[in-house]
N, C-alpha and C. Protein backbone atom coordinates (compact mmCIF):
# COMPACT_ATOMS: atom_id res chain seq x y z
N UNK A 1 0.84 -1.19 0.00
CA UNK A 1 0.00 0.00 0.00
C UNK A 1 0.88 1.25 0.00
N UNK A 2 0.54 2.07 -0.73
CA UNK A 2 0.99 3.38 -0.78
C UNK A 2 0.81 4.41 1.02
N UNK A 3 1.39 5.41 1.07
CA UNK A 3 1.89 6.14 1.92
C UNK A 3 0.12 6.58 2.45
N UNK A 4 -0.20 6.94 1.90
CA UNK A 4 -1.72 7.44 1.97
C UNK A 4 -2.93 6.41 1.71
N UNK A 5 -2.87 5.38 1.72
CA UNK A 5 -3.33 4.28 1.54
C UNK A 5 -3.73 3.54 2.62
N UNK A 6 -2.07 3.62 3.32
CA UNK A 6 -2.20 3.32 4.61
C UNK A 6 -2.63 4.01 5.73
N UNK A 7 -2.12 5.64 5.13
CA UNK A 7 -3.25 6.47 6.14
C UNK A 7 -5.20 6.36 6.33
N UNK A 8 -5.57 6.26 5.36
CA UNK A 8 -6.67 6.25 4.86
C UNK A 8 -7.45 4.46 5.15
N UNK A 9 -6.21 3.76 5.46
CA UNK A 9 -6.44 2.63 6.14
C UNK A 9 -6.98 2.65 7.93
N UNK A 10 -5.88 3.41 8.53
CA UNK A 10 -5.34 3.56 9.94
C UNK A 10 -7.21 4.52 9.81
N UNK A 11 -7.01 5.51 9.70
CA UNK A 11 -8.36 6.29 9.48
C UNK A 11 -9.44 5.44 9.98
N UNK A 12 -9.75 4.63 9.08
CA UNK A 12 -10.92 3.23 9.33
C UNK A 12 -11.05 2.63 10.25
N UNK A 13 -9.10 2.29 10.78
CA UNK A 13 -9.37 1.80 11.75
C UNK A 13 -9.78 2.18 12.86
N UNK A 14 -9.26 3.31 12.65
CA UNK A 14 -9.54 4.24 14.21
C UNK A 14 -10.84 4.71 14.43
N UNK A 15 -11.69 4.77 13.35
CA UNK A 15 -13.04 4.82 13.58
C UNK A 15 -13.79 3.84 14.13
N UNK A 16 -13.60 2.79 13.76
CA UNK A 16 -13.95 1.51 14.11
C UNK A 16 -13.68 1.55 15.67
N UNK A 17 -12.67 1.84 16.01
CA UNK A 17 -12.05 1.73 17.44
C UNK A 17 -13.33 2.14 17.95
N UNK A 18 -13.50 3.56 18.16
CA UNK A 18 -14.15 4.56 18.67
C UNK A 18 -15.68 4.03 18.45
N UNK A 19 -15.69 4.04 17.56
CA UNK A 19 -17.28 3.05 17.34
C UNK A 19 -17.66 1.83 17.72
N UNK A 20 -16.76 1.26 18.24
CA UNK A 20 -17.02 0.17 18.97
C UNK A 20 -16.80 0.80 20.70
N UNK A 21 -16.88 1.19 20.76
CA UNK A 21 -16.26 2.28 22.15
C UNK A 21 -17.92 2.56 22.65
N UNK A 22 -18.14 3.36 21.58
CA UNK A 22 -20.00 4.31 21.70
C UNK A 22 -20.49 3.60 21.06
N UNK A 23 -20.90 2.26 20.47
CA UNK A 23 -21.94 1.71 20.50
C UNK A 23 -22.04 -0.03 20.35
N UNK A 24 -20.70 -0.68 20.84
CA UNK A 24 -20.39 -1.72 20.48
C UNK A 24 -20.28 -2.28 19.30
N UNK A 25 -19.94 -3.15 19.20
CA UNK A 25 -19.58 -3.96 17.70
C UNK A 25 -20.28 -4.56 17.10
N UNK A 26 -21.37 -4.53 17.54
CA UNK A 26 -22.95 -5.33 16.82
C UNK A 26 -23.60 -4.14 16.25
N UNK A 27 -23.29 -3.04 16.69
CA UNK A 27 -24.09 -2.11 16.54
C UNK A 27 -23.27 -1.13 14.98
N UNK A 28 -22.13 -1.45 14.81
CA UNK A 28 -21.40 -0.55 13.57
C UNK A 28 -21.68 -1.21 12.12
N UNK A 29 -21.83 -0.10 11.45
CA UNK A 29 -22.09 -0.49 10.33
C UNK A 29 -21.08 -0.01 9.17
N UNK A 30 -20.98 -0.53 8.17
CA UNK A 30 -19.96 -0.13 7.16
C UNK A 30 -20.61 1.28 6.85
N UNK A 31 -21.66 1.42 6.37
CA UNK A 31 -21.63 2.80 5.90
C UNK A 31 -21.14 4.33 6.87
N UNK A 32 -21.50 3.89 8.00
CA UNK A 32 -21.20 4.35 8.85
C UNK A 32 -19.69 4.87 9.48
N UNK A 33 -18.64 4.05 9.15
CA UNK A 33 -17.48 3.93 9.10
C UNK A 33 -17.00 4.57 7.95
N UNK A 34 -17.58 4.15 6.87
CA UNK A 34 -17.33 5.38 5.90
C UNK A 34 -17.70 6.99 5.85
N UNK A 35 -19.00 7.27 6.87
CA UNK A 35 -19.27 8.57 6.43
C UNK A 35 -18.34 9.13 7.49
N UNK A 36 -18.04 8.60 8.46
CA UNK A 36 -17.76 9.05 10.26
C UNK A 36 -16.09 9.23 9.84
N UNK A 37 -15.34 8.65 8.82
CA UNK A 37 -14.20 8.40 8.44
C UNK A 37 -13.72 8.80 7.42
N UNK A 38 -14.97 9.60 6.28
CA UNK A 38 -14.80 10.50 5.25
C UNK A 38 -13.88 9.83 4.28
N UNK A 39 -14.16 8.35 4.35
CA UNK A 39 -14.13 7.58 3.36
C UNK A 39 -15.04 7.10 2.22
N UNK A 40 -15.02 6.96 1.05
CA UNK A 40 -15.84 6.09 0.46
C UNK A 40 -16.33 4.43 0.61
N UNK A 41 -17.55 4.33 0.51
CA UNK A 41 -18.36 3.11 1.22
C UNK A 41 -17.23 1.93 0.34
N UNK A 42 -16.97 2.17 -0.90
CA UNK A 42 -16.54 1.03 -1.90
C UNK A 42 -14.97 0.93 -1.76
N UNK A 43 -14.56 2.07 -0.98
CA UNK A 43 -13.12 1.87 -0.93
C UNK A 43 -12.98 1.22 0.42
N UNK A 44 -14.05 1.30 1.20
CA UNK A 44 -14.09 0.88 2.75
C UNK A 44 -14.02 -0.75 2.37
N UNK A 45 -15.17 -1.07 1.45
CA UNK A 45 -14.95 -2.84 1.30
C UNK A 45 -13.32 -2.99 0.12
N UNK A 46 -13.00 -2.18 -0.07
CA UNK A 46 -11.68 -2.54 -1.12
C UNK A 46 -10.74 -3.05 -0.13
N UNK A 47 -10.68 -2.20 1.20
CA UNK A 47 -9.50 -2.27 2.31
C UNK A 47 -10.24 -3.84 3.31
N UNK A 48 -11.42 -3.93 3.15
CA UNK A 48 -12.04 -4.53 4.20
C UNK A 48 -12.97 -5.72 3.41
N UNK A 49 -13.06 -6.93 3.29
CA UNK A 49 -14.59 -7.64 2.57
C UNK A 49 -15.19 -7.38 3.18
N UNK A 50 -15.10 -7.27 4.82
CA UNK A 50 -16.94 -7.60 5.56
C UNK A 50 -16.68 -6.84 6.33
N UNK A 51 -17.32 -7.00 7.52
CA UNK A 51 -17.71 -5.97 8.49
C UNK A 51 -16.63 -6.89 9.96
N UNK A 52 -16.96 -8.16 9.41
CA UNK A 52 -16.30 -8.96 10.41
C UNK A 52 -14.46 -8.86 10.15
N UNK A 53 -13.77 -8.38 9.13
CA UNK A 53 -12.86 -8.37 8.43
C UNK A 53 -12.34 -6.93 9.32
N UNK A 54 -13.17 -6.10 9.56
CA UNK A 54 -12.81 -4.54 9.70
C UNK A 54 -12.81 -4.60 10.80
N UNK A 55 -13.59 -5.43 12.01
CA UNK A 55 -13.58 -5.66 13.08
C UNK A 55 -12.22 -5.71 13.80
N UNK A 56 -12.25 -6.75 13.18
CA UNK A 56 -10.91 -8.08 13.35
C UNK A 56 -9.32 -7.17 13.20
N UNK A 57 -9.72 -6.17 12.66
CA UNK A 57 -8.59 -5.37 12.54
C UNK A 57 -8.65 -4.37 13.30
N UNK A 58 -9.60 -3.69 14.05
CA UNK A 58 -9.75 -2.45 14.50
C UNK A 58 -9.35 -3.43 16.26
N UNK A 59 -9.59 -4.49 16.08
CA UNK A 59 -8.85 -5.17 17.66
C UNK A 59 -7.28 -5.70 17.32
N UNK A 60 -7.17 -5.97 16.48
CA UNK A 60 -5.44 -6.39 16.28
C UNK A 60 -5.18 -5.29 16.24
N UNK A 61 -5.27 -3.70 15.88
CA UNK A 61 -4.31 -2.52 15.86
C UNK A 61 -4.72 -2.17 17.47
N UNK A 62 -5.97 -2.34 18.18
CA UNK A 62 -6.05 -1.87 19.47
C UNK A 62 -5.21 -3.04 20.67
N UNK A 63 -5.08 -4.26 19.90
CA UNK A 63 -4.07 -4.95 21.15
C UNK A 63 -2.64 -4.86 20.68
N UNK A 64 -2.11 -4.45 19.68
CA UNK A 64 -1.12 -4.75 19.51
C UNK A 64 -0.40 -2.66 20.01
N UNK A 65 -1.26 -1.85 20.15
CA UNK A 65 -1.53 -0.22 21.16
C UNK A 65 -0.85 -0.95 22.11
N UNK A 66 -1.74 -2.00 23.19
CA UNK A 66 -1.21 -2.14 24.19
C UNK A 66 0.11 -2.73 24.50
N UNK A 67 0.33 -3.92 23.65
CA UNK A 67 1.53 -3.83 24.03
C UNK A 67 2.82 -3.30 23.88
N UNK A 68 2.44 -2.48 22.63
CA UNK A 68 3.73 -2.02 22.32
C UNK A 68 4.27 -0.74 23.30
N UNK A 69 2.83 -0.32 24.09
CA UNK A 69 3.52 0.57 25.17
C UNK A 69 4.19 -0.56 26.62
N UNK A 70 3.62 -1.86 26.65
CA UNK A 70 4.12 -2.65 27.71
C UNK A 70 5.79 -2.80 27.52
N UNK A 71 5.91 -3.60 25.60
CA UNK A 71 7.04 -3.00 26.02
C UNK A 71 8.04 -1.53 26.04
N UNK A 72 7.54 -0.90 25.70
CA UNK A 72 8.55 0.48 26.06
C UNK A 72 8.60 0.58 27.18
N UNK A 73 7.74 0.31 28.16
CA UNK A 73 7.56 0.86 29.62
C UNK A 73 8.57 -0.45 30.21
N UNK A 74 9.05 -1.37 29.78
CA UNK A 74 9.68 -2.45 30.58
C UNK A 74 11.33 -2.72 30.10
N UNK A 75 11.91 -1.97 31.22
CA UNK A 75 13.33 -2.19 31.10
C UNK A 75 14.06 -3.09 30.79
N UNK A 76 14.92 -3.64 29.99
CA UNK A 76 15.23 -4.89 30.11
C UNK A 76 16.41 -5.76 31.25
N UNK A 77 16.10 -6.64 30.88
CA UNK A 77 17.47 -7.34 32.35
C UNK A 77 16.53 -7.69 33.58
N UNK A 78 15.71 -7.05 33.76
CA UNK A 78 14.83 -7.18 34.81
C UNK A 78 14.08 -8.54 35.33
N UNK A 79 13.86 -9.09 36.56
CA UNK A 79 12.90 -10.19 36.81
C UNK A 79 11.86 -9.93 35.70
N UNK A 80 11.03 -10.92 35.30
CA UNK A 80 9.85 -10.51 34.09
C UNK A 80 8.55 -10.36 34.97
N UNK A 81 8.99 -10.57 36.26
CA UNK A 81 7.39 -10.69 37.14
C UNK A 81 6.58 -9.10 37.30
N UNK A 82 7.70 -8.10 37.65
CA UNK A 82 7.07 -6.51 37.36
C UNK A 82 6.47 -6.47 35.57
N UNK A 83 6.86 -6.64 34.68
CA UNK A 83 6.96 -6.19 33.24
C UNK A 83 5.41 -7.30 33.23
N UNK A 84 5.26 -8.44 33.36
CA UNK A 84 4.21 -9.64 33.62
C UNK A 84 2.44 -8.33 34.39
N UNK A 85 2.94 -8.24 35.48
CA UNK A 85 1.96 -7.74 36.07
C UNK A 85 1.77 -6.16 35.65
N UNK A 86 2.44 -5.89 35.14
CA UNK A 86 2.14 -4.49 34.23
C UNK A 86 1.52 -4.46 33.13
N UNK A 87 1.77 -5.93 32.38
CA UNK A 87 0.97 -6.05 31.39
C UNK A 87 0.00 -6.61 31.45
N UNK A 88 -0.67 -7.09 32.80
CA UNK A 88 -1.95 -7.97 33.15
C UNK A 88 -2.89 -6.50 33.50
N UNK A 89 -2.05 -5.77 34.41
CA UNK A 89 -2.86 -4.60 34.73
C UNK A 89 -3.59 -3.52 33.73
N UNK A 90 -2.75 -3.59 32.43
CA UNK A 90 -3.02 -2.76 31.66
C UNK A 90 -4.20 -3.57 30.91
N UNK A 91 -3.77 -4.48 30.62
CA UNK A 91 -5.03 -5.18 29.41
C UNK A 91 -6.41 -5.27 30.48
N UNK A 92 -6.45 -5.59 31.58
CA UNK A 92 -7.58 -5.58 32.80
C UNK A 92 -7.95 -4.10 32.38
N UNK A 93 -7.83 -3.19 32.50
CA UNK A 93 -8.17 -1.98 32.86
C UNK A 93 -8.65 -1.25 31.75
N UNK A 94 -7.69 -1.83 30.58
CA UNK A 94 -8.28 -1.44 28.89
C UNK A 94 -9.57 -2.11 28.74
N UNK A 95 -9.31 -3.30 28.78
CA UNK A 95 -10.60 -4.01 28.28
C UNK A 95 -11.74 -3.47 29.76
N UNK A 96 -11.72 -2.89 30.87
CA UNK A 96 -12.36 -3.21 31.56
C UNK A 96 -13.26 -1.43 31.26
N UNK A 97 -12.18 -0.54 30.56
CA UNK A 97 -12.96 0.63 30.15
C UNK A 97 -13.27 0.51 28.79
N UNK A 98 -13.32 -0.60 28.26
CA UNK A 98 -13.95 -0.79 26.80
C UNK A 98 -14.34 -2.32 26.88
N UNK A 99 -16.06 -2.40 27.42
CA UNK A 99 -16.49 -3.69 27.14
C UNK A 99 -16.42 -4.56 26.52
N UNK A 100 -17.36 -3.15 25.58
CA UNK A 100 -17.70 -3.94 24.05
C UNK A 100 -15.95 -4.26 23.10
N UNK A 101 -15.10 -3.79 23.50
CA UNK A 101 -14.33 -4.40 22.95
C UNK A 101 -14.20 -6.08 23.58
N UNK A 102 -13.83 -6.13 24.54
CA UNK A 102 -13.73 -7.50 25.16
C UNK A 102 -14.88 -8.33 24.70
N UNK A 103 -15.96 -8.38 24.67
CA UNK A 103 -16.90 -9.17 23.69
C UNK A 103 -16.35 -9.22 22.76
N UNK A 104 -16.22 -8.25 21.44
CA UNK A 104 -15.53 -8.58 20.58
C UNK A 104 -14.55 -9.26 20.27
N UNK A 105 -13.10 -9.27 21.44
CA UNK A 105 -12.39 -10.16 21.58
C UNK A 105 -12.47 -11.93 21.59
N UNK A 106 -13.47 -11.78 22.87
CA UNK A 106 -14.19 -12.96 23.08
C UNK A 106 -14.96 -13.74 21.81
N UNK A 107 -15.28 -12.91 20.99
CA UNK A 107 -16.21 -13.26 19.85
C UNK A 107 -14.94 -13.29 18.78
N UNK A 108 -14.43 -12.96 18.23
CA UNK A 108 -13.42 -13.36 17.20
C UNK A 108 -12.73 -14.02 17.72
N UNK A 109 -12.39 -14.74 18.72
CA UNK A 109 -11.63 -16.03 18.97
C UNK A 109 -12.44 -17.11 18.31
N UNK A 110 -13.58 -17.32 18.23
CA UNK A 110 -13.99 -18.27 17.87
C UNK A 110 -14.67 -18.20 16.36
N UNK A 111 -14.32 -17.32 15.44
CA UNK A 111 -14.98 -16.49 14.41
C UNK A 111 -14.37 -18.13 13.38
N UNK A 112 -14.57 -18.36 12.11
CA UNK A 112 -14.72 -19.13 11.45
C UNK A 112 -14.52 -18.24 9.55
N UNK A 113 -14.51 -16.75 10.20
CA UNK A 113 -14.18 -16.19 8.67
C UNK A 113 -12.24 -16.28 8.68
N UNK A 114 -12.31 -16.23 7.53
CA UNK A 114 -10.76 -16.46 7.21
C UNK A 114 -9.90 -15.07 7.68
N UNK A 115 -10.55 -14.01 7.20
CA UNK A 115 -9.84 -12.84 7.37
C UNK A 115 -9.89 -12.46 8.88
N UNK A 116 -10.31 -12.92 9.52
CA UNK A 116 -10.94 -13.13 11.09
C UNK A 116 -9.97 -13.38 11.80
N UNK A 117 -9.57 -15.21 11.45
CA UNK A 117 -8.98 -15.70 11.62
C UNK A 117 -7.44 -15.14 11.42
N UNK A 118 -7.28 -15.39 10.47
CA UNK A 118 -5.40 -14.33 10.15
C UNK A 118 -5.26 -13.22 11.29
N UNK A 119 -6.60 -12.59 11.29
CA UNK A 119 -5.85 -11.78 12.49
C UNK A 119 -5.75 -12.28 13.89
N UNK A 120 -6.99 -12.96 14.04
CA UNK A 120 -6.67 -13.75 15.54
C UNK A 120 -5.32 -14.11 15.37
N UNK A 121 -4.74 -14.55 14.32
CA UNK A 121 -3.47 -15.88 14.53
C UNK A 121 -2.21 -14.22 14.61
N UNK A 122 -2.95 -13.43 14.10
CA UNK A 122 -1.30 -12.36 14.21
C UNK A 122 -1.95 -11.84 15.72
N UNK A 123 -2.81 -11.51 16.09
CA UNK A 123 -2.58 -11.11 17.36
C UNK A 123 -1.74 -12.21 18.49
N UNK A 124 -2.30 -13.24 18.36
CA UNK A 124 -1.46 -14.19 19.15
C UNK A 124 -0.31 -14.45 18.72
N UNK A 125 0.57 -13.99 17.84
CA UNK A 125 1.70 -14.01 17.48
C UNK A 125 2.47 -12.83 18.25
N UNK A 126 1.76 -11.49 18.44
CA UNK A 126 2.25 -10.82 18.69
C UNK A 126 2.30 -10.71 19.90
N UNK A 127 1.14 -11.48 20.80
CA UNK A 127 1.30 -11.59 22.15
C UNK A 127 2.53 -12.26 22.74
N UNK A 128 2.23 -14.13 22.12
CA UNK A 128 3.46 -14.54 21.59
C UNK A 128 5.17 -13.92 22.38
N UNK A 129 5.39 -12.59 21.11
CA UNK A 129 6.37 -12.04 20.81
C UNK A 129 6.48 -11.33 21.88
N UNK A 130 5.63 -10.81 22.42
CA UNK A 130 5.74 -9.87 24.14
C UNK A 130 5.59 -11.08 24.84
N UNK A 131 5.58 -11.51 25.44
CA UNK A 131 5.85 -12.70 26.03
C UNK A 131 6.92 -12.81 26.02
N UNK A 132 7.33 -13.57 25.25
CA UNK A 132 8.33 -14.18 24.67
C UNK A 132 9.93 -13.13 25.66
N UNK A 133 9.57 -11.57 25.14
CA UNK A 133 10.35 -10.62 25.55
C UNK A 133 10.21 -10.29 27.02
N UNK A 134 9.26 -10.75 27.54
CA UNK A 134 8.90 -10.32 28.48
C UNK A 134 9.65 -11.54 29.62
N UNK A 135 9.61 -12.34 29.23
CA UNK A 135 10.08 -14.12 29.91
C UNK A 135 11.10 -14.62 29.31
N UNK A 136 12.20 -13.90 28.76
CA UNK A 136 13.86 -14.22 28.12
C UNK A 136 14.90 -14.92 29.15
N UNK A 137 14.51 -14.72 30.45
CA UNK A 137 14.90 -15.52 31.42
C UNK A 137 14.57 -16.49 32.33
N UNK A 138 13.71 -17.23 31.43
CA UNK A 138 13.06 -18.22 32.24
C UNK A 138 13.52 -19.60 31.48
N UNK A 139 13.48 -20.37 31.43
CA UNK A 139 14.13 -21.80 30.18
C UNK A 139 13.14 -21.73 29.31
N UNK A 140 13.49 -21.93 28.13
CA UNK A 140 12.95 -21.53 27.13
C UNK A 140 11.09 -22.57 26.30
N UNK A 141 11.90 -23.68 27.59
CA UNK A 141 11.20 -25.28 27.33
C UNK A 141 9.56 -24.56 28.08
N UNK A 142 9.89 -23.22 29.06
CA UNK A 142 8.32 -23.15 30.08
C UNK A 142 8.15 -21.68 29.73
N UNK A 143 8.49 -21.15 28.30
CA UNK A 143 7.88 -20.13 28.10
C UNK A 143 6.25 -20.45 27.61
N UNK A 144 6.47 -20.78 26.38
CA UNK A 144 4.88 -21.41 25.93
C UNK A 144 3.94 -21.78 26.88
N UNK A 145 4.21 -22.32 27.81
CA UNK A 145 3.58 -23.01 29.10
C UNK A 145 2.67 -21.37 30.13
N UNK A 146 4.49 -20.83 30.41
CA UNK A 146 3.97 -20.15 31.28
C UNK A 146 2.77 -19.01 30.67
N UNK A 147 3.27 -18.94 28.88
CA UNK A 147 2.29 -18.18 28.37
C UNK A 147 0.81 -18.20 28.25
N UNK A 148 0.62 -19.94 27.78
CA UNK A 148 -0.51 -20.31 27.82
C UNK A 148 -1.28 -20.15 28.90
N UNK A 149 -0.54 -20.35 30.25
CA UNK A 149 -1.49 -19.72 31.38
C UNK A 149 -1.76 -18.75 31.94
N UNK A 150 -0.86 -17.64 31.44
CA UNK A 150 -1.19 -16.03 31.63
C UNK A 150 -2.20 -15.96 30.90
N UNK A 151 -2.77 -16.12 29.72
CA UNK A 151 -3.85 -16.18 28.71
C UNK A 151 -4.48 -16.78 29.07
N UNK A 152 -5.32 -17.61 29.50
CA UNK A 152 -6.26 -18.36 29.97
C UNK A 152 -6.72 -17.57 31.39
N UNK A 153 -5.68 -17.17 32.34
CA UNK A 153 -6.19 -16.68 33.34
C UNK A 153 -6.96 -15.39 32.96
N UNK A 154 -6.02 -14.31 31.95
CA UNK A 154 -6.78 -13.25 31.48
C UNK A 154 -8.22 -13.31 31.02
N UNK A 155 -7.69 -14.52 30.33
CA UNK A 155 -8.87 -14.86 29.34
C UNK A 155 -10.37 -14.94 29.97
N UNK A 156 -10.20 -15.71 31.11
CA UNK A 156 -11.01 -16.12 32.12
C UNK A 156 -11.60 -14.72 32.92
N UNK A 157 -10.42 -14.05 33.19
CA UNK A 157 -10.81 -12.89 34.24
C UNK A 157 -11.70 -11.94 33.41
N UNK A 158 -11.28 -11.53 32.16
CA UNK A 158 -12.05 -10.64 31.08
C UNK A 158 -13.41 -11.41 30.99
N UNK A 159 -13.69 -12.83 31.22
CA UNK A 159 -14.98 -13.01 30.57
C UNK A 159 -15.84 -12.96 32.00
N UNK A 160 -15.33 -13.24 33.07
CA UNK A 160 -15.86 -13.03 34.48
C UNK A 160 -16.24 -11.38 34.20
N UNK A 161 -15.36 -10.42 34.09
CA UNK A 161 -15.60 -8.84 34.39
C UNK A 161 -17.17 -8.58 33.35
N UNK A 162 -16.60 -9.00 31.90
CA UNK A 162 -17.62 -8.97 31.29
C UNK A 162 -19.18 -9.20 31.50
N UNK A 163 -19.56 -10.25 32.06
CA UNK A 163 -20.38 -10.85 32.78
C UNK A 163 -20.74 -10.41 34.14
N UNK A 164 -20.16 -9.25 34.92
CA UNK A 164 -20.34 -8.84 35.88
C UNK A 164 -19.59 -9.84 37.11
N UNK A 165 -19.30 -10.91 36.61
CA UNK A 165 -18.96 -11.77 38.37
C UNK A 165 -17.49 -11.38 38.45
N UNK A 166 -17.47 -10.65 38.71
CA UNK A 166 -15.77 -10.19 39.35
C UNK A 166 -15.18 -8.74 38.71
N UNK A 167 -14.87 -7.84 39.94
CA UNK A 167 -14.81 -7.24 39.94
C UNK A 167 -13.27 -6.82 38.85
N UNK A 168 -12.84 -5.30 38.72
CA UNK A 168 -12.05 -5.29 37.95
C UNK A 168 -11.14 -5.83 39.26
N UNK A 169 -10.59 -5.31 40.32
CA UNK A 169 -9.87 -5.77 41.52
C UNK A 169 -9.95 -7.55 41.86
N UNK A 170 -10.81 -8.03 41.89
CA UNK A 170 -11.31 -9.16 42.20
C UNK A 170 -10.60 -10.04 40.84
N UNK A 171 -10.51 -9.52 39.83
CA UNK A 171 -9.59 -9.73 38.39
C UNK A 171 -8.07 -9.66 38.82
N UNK A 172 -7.80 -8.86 38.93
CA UNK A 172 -6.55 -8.37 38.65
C UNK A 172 -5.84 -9.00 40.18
N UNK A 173 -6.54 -9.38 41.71
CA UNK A 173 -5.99 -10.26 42.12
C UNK A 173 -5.71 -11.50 41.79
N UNK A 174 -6.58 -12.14 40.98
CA UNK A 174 -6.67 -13.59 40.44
C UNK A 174 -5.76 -13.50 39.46
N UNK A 175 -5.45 -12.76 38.93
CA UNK A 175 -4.96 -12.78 37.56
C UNK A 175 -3.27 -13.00 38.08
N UNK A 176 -3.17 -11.58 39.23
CA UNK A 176 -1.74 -11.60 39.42
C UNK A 176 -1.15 -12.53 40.61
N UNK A 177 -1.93 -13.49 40.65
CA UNK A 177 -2.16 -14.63 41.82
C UNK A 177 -1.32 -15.80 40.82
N UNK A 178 -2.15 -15.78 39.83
CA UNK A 178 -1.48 -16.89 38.42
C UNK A 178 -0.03 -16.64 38.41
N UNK A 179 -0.02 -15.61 37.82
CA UNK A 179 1.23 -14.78 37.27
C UNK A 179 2.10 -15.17 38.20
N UNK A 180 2.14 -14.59 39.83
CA UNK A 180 3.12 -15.29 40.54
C UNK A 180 3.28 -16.49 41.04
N UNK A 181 2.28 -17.28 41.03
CA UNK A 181 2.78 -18.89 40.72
C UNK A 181 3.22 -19.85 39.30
N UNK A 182 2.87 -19.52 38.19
CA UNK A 182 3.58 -19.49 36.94
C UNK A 182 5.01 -18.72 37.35
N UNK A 183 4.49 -17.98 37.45
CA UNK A 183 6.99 -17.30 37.70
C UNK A 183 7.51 -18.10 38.21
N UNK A 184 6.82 -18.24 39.97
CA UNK A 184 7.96 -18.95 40.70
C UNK A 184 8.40 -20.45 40.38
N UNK A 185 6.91 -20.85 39.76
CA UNK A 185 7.20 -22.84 39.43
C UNK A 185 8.92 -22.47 38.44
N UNK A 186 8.51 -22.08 37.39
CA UNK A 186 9.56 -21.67 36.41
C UNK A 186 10.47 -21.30 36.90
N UNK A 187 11.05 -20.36 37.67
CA UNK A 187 12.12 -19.87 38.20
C UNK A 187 12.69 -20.87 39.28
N UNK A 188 11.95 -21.53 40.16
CA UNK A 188 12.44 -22.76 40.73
C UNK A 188 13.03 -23.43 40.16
N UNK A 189 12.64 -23.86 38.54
CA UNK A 189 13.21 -24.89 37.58
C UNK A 189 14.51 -24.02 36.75
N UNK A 190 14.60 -23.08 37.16
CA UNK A 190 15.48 -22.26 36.24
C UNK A 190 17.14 -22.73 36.73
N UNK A 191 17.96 -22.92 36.21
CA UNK A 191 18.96 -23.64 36.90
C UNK A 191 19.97 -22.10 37.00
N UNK A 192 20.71 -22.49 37.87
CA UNK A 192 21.81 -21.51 38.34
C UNK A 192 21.05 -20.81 39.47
């Protein structure tokens, strides 16, 4: 894509953001995204096939926001357990002032469109990749491990908040309850 292409991309997306913000994600419509975004409706499906396509992207550019400030904000060399609970706190607190995004989340995990899908698989790549940076000192054999269960606990705590049974606090203890028993098992096993 050209220089302005991609602006005129980002544009969309960021509408989308915001529109899923004020009226959830069931509720946006393509034309809508085009007039609110001072795009054309036909160039909106050129960048996008569906609605589920535009979605799917307006949450991969809003999670991949978060972490890329997790990592700037996380020094390196450091235990990963501060940089860990900084990034549990932040995604709790994002998703917990944007619902309807977290539905949405919740709902494109299990989406079945292709273009859907690709992005689910790059967001979890990119989580992945913060991870990954985030846990450089742990053996390499209980990163995946320890990852898979930071995600599941989130996963879990976001769909509790969502649902009302647990508070954002009542979250973010459980969450960072995981977090420090995932570290320490790992770091026990960590040799030296």
């Amino acid at each position: 894509m050209t220089s302005s292409q991609l602006a005129r991309r980002a544009r969309l997306v960021e509408t989308v953001i915001d529109l899923i913000a004020e009226v959830g994600s069931e509720a946006v419509q393509m034309r809508d995204v085009a007039q609110r975004s001072g795009v054309a409706l036909a160039t909106v499906y050129r960048y996008f096939s569906s609605k589920e396509h535009l979605l799917a992207a307006a949450l991969e550019d809003w999670q991949k926001r978060l972490t890329r400030r997790v990592l700037a904000n996380t020094p390196p060399g450091q235990d990963p357990l501060p940089g860990i609970l900084d990034y549990l706190r932040r995604a709790l607190r994002a998703f917990q002032r944007n619902p309807a995004m977290t539905a949405l989340m919740l709902q494109m995990t299990t989406s079945a469109v292709p273009e859907v899908r690709a992005a689910v698989d790059r967001m979890a790549r990119t989580n992945a990749e913060m991870f990954d940076s985030l846990l450089k000192d742990l053996p390499p054999q209980d990163v995946p491990s320890v990852s898979f269960g930071l995600n599941a606990a989130l996963t879990s705590a976001l769909t509790a908040m969502l649902h009302s049974d647990l508070s954002l606090d009542e979250s973010q203890r459980r969450v960072e309850w995981v977090a420090r028993a995932l570290l320490a098992h790992a770091t026990e096993r960590t040799p030296g």
